[in-house]
Protein backbone atom coordinates (compact mmCIF):
# COMPACT_ATOMS: atom_id res chain seq x y z
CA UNK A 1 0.00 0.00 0.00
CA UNK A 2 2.63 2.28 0.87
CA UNK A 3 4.77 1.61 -2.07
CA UNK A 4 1.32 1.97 -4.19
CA UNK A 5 1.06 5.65 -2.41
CA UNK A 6 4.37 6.76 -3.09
CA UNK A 7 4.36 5.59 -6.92
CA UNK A 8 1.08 7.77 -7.62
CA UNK A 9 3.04 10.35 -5.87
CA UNK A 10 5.70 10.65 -7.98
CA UNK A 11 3.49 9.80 -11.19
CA UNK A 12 1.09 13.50 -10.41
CA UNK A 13 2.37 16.02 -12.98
CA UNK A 14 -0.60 18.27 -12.50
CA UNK A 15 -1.61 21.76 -14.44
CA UNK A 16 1.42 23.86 -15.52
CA UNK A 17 1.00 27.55 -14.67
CA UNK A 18 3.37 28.72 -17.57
CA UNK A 19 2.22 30.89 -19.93
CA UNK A 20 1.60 29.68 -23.89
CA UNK A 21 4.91 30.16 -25.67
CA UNK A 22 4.30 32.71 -28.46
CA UNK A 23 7.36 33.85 -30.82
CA UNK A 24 7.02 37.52 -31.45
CA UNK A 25 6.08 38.53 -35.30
CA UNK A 26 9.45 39.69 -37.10
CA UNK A 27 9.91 43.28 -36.56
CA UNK A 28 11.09 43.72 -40.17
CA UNK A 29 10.67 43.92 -43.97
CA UNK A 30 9.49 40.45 -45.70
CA UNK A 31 12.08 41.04 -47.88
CA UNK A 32 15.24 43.03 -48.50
CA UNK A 33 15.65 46.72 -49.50
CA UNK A 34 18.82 45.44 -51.77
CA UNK A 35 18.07 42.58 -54.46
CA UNK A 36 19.09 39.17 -53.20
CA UNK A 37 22.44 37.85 -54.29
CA UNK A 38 22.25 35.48 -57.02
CA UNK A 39 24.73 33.14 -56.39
CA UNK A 40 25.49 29.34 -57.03
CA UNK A 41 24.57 26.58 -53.85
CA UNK A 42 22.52 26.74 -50.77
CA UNK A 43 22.16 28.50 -48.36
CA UNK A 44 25.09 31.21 -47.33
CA UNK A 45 25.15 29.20 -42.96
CA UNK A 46 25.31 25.79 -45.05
CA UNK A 47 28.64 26.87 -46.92
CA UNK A 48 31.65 25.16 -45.52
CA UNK A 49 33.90 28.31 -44.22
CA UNK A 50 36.52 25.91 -46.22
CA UNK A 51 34.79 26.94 -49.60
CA UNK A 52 33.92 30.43 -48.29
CA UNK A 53 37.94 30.96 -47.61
CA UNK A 54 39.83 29.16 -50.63
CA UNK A 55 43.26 30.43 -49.59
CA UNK A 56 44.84 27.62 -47.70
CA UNK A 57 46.85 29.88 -45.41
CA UNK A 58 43.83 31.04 -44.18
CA UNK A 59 42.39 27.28 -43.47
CA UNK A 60 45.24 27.04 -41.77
CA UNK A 61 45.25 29.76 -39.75
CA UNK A 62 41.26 29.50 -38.71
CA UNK A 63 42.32 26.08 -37.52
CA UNK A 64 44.63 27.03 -35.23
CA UNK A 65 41.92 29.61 -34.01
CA UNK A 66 39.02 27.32 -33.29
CA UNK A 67 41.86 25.53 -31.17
CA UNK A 68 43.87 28.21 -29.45
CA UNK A 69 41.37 31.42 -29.22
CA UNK A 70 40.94 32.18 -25.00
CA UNK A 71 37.44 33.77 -25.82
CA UNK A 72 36.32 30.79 -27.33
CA UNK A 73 37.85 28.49 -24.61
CA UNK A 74 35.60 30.19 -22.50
CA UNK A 75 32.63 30.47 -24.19
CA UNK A 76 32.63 26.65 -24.29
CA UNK A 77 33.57 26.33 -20.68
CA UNK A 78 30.08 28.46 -19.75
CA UNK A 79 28.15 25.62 -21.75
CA UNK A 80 29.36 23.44 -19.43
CA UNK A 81 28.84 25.12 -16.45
CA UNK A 82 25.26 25.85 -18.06
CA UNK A 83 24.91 22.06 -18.87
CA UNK A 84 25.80 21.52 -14.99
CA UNK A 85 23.16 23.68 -13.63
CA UNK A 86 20.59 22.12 -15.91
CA UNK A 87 21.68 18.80 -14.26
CA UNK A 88 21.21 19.79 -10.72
CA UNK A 89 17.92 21.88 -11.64
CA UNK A 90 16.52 18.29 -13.23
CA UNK A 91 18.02 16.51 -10.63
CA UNK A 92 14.97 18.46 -8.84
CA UNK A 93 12.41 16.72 -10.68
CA UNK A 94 13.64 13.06 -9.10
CA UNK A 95 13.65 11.46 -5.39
CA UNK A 96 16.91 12.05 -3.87
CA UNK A 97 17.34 8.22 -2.21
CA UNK A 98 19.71 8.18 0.55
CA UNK A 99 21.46 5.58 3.06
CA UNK A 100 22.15 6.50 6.15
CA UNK A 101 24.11 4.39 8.56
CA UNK A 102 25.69 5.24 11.74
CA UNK A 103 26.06 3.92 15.48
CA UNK A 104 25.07 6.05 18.83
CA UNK A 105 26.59 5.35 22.03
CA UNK A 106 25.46 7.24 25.16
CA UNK A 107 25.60 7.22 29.03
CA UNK A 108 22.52 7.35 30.72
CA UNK A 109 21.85 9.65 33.70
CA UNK A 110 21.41 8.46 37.11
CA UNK A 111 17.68 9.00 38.39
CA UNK A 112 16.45 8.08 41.63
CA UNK A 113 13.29 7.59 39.97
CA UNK A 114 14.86 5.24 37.37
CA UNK A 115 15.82 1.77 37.77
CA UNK A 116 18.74 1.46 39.50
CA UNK A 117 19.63 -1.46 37.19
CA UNK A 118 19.96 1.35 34.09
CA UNK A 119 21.43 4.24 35.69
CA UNK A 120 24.63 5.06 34.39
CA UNK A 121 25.06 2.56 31.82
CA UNK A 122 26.55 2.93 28.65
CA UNK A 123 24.14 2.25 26.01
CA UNK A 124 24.52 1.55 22.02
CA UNK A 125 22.27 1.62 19.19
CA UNK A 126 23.18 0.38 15.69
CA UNK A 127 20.63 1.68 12.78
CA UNK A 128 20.80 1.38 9.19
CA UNK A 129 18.03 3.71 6.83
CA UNK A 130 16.85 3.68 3.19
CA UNK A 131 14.23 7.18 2.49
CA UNK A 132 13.74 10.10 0.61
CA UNK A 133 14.01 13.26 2.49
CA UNK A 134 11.88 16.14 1.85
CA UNK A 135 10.75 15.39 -2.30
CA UNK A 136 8.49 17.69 -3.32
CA UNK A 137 5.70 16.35 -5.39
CA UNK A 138 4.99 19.04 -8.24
CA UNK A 139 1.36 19.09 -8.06
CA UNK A 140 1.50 22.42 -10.13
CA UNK A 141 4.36 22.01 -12.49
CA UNK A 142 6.97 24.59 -10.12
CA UNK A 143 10.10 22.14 -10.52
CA UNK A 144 9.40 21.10 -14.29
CA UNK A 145 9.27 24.87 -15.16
CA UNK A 146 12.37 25.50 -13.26
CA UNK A 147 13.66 22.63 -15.11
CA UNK A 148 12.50 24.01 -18.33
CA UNK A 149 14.09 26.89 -17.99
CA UNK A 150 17.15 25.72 -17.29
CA UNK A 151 17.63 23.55 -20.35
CA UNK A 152 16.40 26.32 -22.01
CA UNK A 153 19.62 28.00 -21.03
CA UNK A 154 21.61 25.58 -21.93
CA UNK A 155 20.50 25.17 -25.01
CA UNK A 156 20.85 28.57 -25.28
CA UNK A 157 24.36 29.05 -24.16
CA UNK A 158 24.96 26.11 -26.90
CA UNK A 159 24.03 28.83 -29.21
CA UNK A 160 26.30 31.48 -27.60
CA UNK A 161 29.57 28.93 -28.17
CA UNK A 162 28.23 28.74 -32.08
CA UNK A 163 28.09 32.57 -31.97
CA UNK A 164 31.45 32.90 -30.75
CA UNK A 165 33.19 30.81 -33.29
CA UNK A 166 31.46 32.46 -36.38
CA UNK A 167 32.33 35.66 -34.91
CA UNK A 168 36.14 34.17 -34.49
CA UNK A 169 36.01 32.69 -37.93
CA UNK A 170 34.68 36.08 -39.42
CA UNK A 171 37.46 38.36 -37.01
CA UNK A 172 40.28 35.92 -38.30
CA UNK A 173 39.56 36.66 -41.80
CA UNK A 174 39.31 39.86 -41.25
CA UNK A 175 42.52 40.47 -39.58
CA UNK A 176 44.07 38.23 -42.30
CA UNK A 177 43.25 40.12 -44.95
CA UNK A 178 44.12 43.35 -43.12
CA UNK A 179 47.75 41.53 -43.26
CA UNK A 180 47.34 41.12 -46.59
CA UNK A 181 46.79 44.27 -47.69
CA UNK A 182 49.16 46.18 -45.40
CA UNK A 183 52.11 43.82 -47.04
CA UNK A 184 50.82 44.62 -50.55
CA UNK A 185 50.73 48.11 -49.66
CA UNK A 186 53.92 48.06 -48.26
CA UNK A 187 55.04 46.31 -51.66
CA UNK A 188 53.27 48.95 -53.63
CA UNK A 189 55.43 51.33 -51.47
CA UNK A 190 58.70 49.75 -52.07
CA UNK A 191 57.76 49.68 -56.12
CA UNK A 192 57.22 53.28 -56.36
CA UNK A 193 59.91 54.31 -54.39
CA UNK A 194 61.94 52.16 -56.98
CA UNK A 195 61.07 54.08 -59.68
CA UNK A 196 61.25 57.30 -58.00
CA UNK A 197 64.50 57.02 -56.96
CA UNK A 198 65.85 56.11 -60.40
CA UNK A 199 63.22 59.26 -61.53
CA UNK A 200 65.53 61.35 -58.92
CA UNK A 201 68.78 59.60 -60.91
CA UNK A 202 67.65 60.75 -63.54
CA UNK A 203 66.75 64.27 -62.64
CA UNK A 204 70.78 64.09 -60.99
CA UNK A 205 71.93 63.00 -64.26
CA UNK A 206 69.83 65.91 -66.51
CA UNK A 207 71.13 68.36 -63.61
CA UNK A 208 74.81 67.55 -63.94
CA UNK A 209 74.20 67.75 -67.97
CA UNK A 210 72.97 71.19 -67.73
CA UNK A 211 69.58 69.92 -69.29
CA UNK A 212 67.42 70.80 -65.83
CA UNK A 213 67.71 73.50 -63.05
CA UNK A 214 67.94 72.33 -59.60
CA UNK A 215 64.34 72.79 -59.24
CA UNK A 216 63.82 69.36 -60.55
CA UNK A 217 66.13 67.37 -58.44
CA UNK A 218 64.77 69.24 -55.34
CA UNK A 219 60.79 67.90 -56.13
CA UNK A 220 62.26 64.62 -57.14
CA UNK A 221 64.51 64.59 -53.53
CA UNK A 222 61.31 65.59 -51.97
CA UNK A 223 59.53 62.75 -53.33
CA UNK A 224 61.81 60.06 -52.56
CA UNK A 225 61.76 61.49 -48.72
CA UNK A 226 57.88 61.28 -48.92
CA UNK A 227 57.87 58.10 -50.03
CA UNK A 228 60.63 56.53 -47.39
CA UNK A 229 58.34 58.24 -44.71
CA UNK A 230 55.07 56.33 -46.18
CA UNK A 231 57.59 52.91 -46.56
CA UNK A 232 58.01 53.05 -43.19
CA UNK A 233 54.44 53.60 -42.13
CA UNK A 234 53.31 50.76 -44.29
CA UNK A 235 55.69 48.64 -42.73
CA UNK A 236 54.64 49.90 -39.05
CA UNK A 237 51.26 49.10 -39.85
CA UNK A 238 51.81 45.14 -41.28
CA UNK A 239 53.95 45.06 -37.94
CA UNK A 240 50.46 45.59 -36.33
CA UNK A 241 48.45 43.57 -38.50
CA UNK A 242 50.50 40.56 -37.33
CA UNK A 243 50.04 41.16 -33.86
CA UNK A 244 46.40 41.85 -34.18
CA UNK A 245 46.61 38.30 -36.17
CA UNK A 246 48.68 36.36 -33.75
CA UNK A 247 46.37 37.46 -30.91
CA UNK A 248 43.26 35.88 -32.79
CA UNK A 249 45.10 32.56 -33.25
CA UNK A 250 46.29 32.06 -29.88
CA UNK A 251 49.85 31.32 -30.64
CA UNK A 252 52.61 31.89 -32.72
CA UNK A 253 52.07 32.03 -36.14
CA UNK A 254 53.72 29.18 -37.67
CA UNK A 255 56.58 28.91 -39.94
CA UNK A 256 55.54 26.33 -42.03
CA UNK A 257 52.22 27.81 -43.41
CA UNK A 258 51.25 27.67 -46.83
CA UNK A 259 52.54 30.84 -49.01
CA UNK A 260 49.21 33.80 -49.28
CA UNK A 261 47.30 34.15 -52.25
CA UNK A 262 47.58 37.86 -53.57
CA UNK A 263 44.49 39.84 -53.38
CA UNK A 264 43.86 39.85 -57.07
CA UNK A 265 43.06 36.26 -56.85
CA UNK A 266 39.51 35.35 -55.53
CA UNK A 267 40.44 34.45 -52.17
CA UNK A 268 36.86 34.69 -50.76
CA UNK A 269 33.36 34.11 -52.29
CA UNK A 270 31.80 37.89 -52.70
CA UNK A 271 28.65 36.66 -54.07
CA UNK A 272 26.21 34.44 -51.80
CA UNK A 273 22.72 33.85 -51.85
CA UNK A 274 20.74 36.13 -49.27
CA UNK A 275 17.23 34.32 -48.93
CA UNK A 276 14.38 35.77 -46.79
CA UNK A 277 14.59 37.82 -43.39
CA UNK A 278 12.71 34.54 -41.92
CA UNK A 279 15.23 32.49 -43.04
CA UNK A 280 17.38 34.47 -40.03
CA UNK A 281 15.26 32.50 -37.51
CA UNK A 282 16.99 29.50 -38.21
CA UNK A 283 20.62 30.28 -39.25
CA UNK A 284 21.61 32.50 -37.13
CA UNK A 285 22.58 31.28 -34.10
CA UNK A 286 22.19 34.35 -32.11
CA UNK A 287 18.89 34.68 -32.75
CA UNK A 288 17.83 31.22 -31.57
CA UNK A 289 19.85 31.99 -28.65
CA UNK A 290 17.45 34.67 -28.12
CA UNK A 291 14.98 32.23 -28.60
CA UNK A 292 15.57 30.10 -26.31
CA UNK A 293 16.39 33.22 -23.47
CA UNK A 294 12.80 33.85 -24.13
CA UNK A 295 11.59 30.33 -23.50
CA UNK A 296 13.61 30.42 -20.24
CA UNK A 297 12.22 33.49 -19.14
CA UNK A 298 8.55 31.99 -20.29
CA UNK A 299 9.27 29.41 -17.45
CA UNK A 300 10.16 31.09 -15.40
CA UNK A 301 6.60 32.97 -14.83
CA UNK A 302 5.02 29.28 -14.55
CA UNK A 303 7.60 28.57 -11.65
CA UNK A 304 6.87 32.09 -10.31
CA UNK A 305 2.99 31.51 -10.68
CA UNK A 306 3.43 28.11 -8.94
CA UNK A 307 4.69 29.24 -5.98
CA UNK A 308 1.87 31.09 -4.77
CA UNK A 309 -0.03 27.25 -4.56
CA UNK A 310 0.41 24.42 -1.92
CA UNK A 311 3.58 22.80 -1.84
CA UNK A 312 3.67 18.89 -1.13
CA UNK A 313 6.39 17.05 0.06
CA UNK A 314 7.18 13.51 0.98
CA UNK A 315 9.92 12.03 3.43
CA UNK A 316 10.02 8.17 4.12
CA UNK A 317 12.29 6.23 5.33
CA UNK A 318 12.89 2.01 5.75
CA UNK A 319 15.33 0.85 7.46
CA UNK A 320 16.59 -1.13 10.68
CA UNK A 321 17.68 -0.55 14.38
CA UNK A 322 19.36 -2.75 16.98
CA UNK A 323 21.22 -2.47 20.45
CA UNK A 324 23.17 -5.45 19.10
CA UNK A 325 24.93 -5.35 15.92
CA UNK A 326 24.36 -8.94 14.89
CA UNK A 327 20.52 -8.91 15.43
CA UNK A 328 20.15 -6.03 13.02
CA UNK A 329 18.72 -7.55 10.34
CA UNK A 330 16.30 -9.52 12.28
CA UNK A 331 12.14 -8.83 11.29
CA UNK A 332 11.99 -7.34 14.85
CA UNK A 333 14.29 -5.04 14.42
CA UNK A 334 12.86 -2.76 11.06
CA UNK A 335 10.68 -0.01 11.15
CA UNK A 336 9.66 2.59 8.82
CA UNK A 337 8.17 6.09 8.32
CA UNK A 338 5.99 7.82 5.90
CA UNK A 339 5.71 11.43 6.78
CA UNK A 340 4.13 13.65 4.39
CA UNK A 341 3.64 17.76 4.28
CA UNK A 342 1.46 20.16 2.86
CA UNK A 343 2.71 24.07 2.85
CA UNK A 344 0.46 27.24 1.72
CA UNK A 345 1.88 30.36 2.10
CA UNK A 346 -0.29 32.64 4.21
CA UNK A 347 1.84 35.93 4.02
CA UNK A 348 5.46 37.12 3.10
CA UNK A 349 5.31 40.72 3.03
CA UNK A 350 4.53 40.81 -1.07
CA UNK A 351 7.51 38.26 -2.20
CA UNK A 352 5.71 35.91 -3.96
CA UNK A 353 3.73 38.84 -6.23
CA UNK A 354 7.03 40.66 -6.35
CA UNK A 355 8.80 37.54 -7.67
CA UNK A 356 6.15 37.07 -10.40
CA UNK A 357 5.96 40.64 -11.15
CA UNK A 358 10.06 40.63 -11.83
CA UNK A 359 9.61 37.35 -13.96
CA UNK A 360 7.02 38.86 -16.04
CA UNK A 361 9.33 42.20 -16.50
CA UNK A 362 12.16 39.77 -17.53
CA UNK A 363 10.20 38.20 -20.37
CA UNK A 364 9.29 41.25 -21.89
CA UNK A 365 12.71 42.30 -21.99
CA UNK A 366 13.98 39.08 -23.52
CA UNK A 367 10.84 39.48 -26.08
CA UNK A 368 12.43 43.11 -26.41
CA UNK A 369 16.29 41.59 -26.59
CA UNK A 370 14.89 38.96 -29.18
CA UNK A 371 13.31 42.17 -31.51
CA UNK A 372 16.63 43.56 -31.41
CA UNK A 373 18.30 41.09 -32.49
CA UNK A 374 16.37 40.12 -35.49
CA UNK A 375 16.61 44.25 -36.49
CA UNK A 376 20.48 43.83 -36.33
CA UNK A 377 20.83 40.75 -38.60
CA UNK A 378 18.15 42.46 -40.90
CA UNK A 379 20.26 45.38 -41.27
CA UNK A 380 23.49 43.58 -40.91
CA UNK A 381 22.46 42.01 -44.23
CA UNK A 382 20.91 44.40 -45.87
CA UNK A 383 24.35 46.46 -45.76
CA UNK A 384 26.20 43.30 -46.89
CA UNK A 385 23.85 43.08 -50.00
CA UNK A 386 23.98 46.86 -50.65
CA UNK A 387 28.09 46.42 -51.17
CA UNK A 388 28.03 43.23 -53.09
CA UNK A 389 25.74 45.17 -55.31
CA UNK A 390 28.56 48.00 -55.92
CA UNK A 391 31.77 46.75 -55.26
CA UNK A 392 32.04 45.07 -58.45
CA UNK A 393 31.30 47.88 -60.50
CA UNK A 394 33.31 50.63 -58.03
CA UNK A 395 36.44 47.97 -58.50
CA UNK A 396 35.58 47.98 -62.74
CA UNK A 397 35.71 51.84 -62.49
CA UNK A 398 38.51 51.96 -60.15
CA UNK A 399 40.76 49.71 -62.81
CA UNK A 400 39.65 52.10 -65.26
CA UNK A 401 41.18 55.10 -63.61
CA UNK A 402 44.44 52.63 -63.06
CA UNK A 403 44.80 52.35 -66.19
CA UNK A 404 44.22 56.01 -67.50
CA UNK A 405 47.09 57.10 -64.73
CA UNK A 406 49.65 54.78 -66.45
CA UNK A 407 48.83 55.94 -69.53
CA UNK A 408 49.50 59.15 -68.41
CA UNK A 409 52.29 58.86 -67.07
CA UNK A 410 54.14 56.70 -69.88
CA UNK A 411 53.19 59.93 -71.95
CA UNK A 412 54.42 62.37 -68.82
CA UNK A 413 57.82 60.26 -68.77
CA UNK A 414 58.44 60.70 -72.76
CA UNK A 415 57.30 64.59 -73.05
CA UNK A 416 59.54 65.37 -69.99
CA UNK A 417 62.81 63.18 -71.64
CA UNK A 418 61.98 64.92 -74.73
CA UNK A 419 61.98 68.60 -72.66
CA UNK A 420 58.43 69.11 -73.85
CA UNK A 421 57.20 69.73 -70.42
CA UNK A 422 58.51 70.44 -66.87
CA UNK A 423 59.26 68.22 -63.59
CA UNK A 424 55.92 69.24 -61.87
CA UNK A 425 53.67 67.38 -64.21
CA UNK A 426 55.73 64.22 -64.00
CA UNK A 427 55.53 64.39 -60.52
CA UNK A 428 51.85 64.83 -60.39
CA UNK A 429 51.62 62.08 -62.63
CA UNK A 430 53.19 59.63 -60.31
CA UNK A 431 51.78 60.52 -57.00
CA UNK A 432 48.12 60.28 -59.37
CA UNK A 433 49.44 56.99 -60.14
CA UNK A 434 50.34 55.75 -56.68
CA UNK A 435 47.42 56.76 -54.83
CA UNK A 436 45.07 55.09 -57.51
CA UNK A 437 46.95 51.79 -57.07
CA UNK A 438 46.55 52.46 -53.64
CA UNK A 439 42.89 53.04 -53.51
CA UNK A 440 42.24 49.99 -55.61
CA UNK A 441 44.28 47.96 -52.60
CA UNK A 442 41.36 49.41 -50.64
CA UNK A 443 38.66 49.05 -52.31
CA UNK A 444 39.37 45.05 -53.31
CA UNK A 445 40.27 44.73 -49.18
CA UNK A 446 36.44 46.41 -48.48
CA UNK A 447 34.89 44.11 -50.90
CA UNK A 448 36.69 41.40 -49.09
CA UNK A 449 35.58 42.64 -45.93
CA UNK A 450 32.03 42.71 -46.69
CA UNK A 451 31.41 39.31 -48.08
CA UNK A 452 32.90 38.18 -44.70
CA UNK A 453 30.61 40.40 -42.89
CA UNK A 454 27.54 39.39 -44.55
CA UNK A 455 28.76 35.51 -44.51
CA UNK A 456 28.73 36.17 -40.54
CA UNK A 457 25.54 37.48 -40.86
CA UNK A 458 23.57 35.10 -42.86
CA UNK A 459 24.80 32.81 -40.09
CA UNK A 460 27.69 30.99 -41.53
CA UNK A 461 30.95 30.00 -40.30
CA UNK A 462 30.21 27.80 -37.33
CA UNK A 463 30.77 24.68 -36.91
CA UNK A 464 28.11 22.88 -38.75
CA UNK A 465 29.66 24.37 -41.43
CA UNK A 466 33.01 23.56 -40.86
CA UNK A 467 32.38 20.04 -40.12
């Protein structure tokens, strides 16, 4: 009977008090204000960061990220300790069955009232116990929504860790490329200021032939200073590139990794497919994160509801006792208890209503965190889309005006040789010339830099990409 009684008992799983889960409406356009990317393959999350990245010192170096990055470290250490408090919080929903066993001795008092055959003897008592202590039965679902909640969490933290390697995957890139161009620039540097110190040898030469005044070889020293002063701040900033790069790895960049693709080549995919704003709700991890915060905090109100009802708990206990240690096991020797207990809170001061009021409050903020969100990955891809749409043709344009600054100078170089024209226009010619090449540099390192971005923000680069 009493094992009958305690089986029902831990069978109720009454009415839950938490509210109906309902995912807020999307707080954004249906579609994009930019035309989707048409682009070869699935989705953009589904693309291997492999295929995303073709340059295999980049592969290389995102490898020894995902294993050496501290923030990522960490962000999988707080699933665990997430995973852990889940455990103990469902841990909650089972009887706690303990065995206790221990041995008293005592001395017992003399009494003149007592038997003088007892007083001050030493007495023992062996006992051995099998119970649960104090297991509430959740008549009105307050330890299942506590429970909820925290696997909720967990799952949600789950999501954190996946948003913290797509963000390292994306940063790494970044601050590869940023490498990348600071050494090109710094070999764009080192070209022109080539071929404007054999235009100063030149200038030298015309001077000591009487064919120039000193006017020329003074621009043309000037030059060459200007561009030793802009070597060396090319160089300064690779120096920090590399730094900024070996801090995202987590360790020394090796020296066997493959040789770097130049920028030219197409190191990254610029053109992926964009889908729907809806689509967000199930790539991006961030957003299920929020998700999920909002499921947690949706428990939460049933747990904070359910504690304003009666509270049932069960202790019982089996188990033996025995002056003598040998007769402990003997049918004479067992007993048992079965002490159930009811508790309804009468009054405390406003806690309970409090409690539920701050639950509620929580919610809405994670309904107002998970709006956010969603408004941040809209416009996160909508700005991606908006430069894949104009890189391409900036870059087109870009070349053009390359090309029309070599032209000019070839024909700058021959009229000035030929004394059809002075130093000044050669010179312009060349710094036009330089900062064009320059510029392009820039603008193929921006393209670069937002098909990573909007990669990261179709949700791609984690690790059910990568694997």
């Amino acid at each position: 009977m009493r094992l009958t009684i305690l089986a029902l008992s831990l069978a109720l799983s009454a009415c839950s008090l938490t509210p109906d889960p309902a995912r807020p409406g999307l707080p954004v356009p249906d579609t994009y204000p930019s035309p989707a990317t048409i682009a070869d393959g699935g989705p953009a999350a589904d693309l291997d960061w492999r295929v995303m990245f073709g340059d295999p010192r980049l592969q290389r170096l995102i490898e020894l990220a995902l294993r050496n990055n501290r923030d990522l470290r960490l962000a999988a250490l707080n699933v665990e300790a997430v995973q852990a408090q889940y455990n103990i919080q469902r841990a909650a929903r089972l009887p706690a069955v303990n065995a206790t066993g221990g041995v008293t001795r005592q001395r017992i008092a003399a009494d003149p009232q007592a038997d003088p055959a007892t007083a001050g003897r030493v007495q023992t008592q062996h006992n051995l116990d099998i119970g649960i202590s104090a297991f509430e039965i959740d008549l009105f679902g307050r330890v299942r929504s506590l429970s909820d909640a925290a696997f909720a969490r967990y799952l949600a933290s789950e999501e954190g860790r996946r948003t913290v390697e797509i963000a390292l995957v994306g940063t790494v890139a970044d601050a590869y490329f940023a490498e990348r161009l600071a050494q090109e620039q710094l070999d764009l540097a080192r070209r022109t200021l080539d071929d404007w110190r054999q235009s100063l040898d030149l200038a030298r030469r015309l001077k000591a032939a009487d064919q120039n005044s000193g006017l020329d070889v003074a621009q043309a020293e000037g030059q060459v200073a200007t561009a030793e002063a802009d070597l060396e701040e090319r160089a300064r900033t690779l120096a920090r590139a590399t730094n900024a790069l070996t801090l995202l790895v987590g360790t020394d960049l090796p020296g066997d990794l493959p040789p770097p693709w130049p920028l030219d080549e197409r190191a990254v995919r610029t053109r992926l497919p964009a889908g729907l704003p809806s689509d967000l709700l199930t790539r991006r991890p961030d957003i299920r994160q929020a998700e999920l915060n909002l499921v947690a905090a949706n428990a939460d109100i049933g747990a904070a509801r359910a504690a304003f009802f009666p509270r049932l708990s069960l202790t019982t206990s089996l188990g033996y006792a025995s002056p003598i240690l040998g007769n402990l096991f003997n049918g004479e020797q067992r007993g048992w208890s079965f002490t159930p207990q009811i508790t309804q809170p009468l009054f405390m001061g406003g806690q309970l209503r409090a409690e539920l009021r701050l639950a509620e409050i929580r919610r809405s903020e994670a309904i107002a965190d998970y709006e956010r969100v969603i408004q941040t990955a809209f416009r996160e891809v909508a700005d991606g889309l908006a430069g894949s749409a104009t890189y391409g043709r900036q870059i087109d344009a870009q070349n053009r005006t390359v090309a029309s600054a070599e032209r000019r100078l070839a024909l700058s170089t021959l009229r000035y040789r030929a004394g059809l024209e002075g130093r000044l226009e050669l010179l312009d010619a060349q710094r036009q010339l330089y900062a064009a090449r320059q510029t392009r540099l820039d603008l193929k390192r921006d393209e670069i830099g937002n098909a990573i971005s909007l990669y990261k923000a179709l949700g791609g680069g984690g690790a059910s990409a990568a694997d």
